[in-house]
N, C-alpha and C. Protein backbone atom coordinates (compact mmCIF):
# COMPACT_ATOMS: atom_id res chain seq x y z
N UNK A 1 -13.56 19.29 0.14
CA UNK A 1 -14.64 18.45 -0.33
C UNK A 1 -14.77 17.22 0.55
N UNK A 2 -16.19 16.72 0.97
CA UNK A 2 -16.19 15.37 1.39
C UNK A 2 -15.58 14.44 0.74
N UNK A 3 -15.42 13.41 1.22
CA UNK A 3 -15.21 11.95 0.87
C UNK A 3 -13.78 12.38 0.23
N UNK A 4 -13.17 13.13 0.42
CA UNK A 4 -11.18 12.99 -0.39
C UNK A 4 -10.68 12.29 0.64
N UNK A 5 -9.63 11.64 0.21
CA UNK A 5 -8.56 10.99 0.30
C UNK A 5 -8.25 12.05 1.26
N UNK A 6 -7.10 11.20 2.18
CA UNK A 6 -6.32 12.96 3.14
C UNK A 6 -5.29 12.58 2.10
N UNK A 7 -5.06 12.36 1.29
CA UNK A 7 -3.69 12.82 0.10
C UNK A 7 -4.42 13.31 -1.60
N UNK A 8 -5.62 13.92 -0.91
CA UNK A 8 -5.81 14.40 -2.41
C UNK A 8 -5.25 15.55 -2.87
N UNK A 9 -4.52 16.40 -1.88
CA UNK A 9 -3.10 17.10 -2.59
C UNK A 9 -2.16 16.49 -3.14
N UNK A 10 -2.05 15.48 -3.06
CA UNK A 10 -0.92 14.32 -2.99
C UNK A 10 0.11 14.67 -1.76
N UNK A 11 1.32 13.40 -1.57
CA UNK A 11 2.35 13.21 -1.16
C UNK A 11 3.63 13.09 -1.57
N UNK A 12 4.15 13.44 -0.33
CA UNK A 12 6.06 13.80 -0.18
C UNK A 12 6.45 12.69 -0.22
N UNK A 13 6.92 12.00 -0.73
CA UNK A 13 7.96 11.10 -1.61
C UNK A 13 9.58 10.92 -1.80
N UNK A 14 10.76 10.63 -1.27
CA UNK A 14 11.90 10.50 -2.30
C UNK A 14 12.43 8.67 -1.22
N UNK A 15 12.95 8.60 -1.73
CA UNK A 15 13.44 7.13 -1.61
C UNK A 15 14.75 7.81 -1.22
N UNK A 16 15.28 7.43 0.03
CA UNK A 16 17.31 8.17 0.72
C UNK A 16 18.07 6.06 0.76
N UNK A 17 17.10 5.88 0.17
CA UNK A 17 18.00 4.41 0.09
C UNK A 17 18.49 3.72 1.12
N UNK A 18 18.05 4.05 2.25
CA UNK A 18 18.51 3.57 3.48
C UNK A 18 18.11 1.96 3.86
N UNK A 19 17.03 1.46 2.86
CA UNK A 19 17.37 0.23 3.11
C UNK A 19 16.16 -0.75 4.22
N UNK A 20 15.34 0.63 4.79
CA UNK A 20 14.91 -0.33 6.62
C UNK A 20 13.64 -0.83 5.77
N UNK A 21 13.00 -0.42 4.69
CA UNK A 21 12.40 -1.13 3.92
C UNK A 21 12.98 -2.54 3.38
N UNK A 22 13.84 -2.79 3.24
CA UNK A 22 14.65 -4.30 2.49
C UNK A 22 15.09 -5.03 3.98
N UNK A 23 15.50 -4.46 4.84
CA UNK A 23 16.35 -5.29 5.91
C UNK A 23 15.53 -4.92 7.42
N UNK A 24 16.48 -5.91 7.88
CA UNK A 24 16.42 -6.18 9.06
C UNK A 24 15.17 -6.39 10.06
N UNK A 25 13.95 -6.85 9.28
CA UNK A 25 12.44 -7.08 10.05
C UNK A 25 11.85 -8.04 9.44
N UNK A 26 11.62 -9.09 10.16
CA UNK A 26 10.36 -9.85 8.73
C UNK A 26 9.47 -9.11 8.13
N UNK A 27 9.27 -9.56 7.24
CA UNK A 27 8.11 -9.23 6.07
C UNK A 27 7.81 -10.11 4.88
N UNK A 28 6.99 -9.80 3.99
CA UNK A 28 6.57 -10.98 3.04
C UNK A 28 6.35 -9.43 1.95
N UNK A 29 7.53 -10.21 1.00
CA UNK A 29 7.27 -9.67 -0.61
C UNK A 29 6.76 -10.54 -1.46
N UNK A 30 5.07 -10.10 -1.59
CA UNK A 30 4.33 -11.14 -2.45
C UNK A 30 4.49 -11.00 -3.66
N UNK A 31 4.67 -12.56 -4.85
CA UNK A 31 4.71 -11.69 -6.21
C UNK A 31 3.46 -12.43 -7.05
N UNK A 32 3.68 -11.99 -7.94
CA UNK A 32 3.08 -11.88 -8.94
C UNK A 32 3.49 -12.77 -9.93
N UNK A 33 2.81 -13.46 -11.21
CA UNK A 33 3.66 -14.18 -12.26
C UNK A 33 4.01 -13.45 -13.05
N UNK A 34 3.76 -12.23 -13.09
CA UNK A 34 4.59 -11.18 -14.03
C UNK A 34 6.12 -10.50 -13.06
N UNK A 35 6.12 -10.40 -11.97
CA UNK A 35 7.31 -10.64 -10.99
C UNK A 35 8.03 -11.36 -11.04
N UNK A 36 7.40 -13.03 -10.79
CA UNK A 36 8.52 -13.91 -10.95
C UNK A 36 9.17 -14.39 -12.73
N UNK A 37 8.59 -14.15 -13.52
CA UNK A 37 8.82 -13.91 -14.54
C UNK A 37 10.24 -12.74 -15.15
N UNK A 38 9.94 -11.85 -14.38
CA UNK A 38 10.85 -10.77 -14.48
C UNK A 38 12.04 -11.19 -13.97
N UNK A 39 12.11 -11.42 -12.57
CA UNK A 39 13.13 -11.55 -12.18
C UNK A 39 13.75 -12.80 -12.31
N UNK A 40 13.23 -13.99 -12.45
CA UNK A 40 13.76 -15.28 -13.23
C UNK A 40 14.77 -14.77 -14.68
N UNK A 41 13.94 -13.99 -15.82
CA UNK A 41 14.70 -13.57 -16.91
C UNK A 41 15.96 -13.16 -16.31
N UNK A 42 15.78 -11.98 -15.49
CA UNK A 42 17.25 -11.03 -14.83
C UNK A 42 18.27 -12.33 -14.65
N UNK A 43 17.64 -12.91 -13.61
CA UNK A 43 18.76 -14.21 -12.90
C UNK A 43 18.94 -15.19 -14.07
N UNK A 44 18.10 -15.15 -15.18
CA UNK A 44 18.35 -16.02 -16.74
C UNK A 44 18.43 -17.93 -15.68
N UNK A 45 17.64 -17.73 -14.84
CA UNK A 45 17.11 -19.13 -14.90
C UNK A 45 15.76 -19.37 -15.06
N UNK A 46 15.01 -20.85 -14.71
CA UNK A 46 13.92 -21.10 -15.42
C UNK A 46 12.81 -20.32 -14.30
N UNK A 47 11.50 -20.08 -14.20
CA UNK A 47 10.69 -19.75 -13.42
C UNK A 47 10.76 -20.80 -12.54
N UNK A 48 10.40 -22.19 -12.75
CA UNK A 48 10.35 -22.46 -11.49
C UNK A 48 11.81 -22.93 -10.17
N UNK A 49 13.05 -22.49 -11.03
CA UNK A 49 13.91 -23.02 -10.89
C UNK A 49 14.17 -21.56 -9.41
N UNK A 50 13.81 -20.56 -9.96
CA UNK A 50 13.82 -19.47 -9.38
C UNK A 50 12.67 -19.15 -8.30
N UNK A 51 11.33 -20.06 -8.34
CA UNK A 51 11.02 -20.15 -7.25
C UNK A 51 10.99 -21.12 -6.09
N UNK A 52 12.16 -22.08 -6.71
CA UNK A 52 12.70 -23.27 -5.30
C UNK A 52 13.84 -22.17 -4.97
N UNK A 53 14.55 -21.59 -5.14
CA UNK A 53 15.63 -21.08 -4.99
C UNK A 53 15.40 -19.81 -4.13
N UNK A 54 14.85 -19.15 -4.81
CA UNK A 54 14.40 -17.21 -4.11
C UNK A 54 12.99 -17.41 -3.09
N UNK A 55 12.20 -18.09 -3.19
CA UNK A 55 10.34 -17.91 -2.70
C UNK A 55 9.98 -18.40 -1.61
N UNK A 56 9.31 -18.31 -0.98
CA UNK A 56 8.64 -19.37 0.40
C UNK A 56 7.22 -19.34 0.04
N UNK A 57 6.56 -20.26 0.71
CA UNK A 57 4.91 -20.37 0.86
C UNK A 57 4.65 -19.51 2.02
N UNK A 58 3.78 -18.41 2.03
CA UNK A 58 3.10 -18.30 3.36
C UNK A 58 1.94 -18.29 3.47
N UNK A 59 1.56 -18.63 4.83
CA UNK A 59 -0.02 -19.20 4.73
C UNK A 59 -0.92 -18.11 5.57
N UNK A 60 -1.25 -17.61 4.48
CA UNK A 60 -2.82 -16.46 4.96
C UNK A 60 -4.34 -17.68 4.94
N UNK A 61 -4.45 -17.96 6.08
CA UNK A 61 -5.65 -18.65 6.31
C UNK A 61 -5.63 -20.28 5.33
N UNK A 62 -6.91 -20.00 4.21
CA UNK A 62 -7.03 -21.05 3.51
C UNK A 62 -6.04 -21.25 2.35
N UNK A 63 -5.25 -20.24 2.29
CA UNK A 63 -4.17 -20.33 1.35
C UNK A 63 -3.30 -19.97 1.78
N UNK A 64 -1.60 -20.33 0.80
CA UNK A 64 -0.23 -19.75 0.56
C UNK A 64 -0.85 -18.60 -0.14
N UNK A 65 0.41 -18.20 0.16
CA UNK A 65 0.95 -16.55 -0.74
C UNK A 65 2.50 -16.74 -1.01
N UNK A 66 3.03 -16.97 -2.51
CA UNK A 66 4.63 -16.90 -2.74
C UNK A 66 5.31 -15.68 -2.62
N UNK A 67 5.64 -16.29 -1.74
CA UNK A 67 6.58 -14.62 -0.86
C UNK A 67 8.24 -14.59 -1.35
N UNK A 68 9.20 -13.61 -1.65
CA UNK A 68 10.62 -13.82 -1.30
C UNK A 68 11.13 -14.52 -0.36
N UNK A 69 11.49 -15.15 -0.55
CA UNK A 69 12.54 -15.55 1.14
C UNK A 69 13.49 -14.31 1.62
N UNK A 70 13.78 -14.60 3.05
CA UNK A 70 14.90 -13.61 3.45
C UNK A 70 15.94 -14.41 3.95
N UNK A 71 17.45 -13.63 4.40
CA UNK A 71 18.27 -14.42 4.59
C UNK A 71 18.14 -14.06 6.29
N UNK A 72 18.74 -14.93 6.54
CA UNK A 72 18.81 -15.51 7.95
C UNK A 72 18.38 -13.98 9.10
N UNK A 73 19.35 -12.90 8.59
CA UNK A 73 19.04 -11.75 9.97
C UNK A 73 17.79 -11.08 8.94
N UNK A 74 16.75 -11.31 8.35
CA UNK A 74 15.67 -10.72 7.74
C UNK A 74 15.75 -9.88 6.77
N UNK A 75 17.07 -9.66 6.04
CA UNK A 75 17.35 -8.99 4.77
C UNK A 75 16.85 -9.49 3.82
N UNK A 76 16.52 -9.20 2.93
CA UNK A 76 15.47 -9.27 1.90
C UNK A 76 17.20 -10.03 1.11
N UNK A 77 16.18 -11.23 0.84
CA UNK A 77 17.23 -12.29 -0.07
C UNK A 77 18.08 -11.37 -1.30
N UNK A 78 17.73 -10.20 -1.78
CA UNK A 78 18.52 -9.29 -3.07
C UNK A 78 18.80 -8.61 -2.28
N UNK A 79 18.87 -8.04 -1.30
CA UNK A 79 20.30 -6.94 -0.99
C UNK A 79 21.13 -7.65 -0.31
N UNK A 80 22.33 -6.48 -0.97
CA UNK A 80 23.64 -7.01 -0.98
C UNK A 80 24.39 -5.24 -1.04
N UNK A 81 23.88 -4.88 0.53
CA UNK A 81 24.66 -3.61 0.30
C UNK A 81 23.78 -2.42 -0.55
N UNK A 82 22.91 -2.91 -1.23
CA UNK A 82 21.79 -2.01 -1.71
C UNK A 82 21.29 -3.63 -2.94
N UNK A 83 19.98 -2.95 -3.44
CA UNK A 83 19.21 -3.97 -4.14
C UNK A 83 19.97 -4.40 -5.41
N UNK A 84 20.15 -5.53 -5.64
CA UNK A 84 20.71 -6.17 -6.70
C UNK A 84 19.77 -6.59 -7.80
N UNK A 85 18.37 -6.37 -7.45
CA UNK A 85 17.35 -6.31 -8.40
C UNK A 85 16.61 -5.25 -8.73
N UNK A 86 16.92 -4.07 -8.35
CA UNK A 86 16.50 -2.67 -8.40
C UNK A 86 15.26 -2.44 -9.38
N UNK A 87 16.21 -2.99 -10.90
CA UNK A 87 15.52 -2.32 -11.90
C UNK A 87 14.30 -3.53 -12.42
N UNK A 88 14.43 -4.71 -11.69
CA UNK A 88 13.45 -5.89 -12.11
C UNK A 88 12.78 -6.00 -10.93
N UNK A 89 12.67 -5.41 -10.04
CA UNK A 89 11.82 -5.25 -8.11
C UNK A 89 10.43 -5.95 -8.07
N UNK A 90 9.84 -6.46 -7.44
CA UNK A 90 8.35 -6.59 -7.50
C UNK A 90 7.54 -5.73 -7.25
N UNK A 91 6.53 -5.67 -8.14
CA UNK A 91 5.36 -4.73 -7.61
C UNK A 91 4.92 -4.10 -6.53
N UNK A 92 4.95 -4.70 -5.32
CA UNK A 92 5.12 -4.60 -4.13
C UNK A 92 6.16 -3.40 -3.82
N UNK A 93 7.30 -3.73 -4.27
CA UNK A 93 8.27 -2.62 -3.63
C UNK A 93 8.53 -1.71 -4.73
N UNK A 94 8.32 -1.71 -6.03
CA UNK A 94 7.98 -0.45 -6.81
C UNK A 94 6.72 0.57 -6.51
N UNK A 95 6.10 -0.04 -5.66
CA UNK A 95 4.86 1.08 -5.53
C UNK A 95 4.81 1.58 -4.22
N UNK A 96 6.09 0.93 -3.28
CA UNK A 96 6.40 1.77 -1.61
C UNK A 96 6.11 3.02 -1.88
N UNK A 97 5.65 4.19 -1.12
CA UNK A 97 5.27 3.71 0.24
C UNK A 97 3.57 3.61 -0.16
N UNK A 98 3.18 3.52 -1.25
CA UNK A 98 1.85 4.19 -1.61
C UNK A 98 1.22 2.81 -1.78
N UNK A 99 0.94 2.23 -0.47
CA UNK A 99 0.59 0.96 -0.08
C UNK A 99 -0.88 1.29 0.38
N UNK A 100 -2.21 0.49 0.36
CA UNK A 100 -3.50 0.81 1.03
C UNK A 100 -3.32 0.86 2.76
N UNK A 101 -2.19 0.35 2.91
CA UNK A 101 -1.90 0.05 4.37
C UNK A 101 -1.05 1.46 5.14
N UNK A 102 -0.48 1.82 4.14
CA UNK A 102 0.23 3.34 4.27
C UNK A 102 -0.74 4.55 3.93
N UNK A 103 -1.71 4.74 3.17
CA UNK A 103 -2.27 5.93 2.61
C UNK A 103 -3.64 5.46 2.74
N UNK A 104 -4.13 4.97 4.16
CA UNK A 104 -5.64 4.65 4.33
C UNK A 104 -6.11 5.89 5.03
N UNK A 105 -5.06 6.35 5.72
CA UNK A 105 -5.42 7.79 6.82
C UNK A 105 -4.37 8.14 6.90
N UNK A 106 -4.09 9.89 7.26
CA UNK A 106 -3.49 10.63 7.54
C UNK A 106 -2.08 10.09 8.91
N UNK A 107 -2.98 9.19 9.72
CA UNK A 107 -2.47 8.57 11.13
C UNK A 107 -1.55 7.51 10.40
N UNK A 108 -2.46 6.15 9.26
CA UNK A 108 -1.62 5.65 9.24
C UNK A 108 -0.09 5.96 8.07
N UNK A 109 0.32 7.14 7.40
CA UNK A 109 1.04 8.29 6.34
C UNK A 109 1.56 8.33 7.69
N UNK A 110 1.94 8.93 8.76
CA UNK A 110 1.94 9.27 9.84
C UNK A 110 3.23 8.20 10.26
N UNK A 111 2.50 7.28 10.81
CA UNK A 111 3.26 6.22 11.52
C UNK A 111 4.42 5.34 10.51
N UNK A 112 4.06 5.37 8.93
CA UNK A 112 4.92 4.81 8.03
C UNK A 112 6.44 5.83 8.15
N UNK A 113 5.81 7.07 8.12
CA UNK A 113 6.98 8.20 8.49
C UNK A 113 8.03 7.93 9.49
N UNK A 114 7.24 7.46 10.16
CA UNK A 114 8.48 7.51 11.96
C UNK A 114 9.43 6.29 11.58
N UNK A 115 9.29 4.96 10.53
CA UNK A 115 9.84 4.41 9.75
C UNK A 115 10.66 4.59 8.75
N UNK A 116 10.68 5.70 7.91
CA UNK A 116 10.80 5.81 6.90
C UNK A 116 11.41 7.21 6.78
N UNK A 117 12.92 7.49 6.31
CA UNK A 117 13.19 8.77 6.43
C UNK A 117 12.22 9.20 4.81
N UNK A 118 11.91 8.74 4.10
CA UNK A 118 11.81 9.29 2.78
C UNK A 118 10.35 9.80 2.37
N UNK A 119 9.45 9.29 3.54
CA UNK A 119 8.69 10.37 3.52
C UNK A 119 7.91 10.98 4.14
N UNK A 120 7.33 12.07 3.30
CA UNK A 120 7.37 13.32 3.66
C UNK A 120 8.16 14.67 3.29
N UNK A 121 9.32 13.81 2.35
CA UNK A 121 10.40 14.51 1.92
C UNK A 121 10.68 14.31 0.34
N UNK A 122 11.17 15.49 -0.10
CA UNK A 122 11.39 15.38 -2.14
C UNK A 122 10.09 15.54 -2.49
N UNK A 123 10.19 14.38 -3.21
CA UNK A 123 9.22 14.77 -4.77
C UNK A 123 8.07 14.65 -4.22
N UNK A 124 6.69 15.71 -4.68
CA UNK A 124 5.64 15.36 -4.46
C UNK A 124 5.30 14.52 -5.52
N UNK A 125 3.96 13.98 -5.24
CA UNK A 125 3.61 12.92 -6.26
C UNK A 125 2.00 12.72 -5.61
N UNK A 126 1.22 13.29 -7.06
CA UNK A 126 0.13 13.81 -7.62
C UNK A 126 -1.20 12.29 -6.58
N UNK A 127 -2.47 12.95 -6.54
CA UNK A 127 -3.09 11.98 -6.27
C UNK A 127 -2.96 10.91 -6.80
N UNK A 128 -3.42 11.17 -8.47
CA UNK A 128 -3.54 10.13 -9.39
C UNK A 128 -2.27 8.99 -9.84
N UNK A 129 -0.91 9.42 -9.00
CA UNK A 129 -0.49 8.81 -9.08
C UNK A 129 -0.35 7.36 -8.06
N UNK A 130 -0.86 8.14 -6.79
CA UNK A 130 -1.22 6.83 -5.93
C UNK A 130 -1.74 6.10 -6.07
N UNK A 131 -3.30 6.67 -6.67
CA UNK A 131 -3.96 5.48 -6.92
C UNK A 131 -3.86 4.68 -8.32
N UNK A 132 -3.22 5.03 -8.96
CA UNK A 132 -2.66 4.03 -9.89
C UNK A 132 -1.48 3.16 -9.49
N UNK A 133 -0.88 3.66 -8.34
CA UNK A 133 -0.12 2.63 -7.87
C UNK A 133 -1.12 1.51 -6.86
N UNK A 134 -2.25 2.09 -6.15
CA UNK A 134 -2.75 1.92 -5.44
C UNK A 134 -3.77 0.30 -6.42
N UNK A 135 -4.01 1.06 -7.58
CA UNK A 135 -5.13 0.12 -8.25
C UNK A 135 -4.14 -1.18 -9.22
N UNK A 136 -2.70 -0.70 -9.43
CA UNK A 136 -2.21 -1.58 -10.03
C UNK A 136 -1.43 -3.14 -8.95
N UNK A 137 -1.63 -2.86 -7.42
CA UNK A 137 -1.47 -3.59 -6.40
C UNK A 137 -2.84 -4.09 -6.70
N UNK A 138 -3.78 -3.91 -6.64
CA UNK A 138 -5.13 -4.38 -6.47
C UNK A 138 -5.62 -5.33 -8.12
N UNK A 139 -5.05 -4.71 -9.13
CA UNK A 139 -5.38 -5.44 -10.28
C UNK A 139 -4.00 -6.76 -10.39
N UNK A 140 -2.67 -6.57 -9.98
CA UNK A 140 -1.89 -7.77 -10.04
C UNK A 140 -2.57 -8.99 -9.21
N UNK A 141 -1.90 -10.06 -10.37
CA UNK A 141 -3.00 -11.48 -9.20
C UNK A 141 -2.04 -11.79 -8.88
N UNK A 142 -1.49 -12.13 -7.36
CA UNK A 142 -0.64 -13.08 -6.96
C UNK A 142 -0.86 -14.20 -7.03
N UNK A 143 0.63 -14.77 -6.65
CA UNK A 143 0.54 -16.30 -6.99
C UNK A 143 -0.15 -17.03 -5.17
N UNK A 144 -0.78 -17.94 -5.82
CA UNK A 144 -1.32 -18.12 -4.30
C UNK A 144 -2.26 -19.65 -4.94
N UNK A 145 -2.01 -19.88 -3.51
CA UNK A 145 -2.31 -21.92 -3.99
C UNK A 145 -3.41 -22.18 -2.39
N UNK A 146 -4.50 -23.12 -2.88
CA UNK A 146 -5.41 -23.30 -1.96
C UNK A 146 -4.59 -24.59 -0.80
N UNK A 147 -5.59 -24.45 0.07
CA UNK A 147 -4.85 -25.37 0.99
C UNK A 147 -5.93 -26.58 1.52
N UNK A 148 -5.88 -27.72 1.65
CA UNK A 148 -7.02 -28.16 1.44
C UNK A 148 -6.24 -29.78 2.85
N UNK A 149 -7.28 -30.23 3.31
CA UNK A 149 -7.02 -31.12 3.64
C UNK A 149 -6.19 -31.15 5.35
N UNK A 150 -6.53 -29.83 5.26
CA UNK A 150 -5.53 -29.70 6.62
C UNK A 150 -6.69 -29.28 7.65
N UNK A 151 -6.33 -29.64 9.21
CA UNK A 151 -7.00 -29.14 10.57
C UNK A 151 -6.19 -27.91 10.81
N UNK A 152 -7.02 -27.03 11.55
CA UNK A 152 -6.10 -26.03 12.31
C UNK A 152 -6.32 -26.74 14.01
């Protein structure tokens, strides 16, 4: 049929825990106030106590975006040998690899692969499940603050 998705069979899927998702590259894990919420409860301190502590500002244009911090060699501030927040994760990394940036084309499914032993491999997982991962990235509001007053 025209206009499908190239994953309207769906995609190969399993998570081998290896981690090159959490470590060793910059990146920005944006959250959400239902994120930092979550994981503040886990750590049982206050929200904002947990975002001087865990978060950074990053600046997409006219705004921040509250990102995780990482530790010094680019490990994602919760691993420790594998994720220490697994079961409280942000949105962001509960819905890997089925990112708009991963499953826009076949090429870019493709190139996430040569990254990623996990997929392509295990569980398939149905169209409709992408794009509900796909639409629940798109319906979370991140936290994000205007920027005002500044020259570039």
């Amino acid at each position: 049929m025209l206009n499908q998705p190239f994953y309207a069979g769906g995609l190969r899927f399993s998570c081998t825990q290896c981690s090159s998702c959490c470590r060793h590259e910059s990146g920005f894990v944006f959250l959400s106030e239902k994120d930092v919420s979550v994981l503040a409860a886990h750590k049982r301190i206050e929200y904002t106590d947990f975002m001087r502590k865990y978060c950074r500002w990053v600046r997409e244009g006219w705004e921040e975006r509250l990102s995780l911090t990482e530790k010094p060699n680019f490990d994602c501030i919760f691993w420790d040998g594998d994720c220490t927040v697994y079961q409280y994760r942000p949105l962001q990394c509960r819905t890997f690899p089925f990112w708009q940036s991963m499953v826009s084309s076949r090429g870019a499914w493709a190139a996430a692969a040569r990254d990623c032993p996990g997929i392509n491999r295990g569980a398939a997982h149905p169209r409709e499940e992408i794009e509900a991962c796909l639409a629940g990235r798109e319906g979370e509001k991140l936290i994000a603050r205007t920027i005002t007053g500044e020259k570039f």
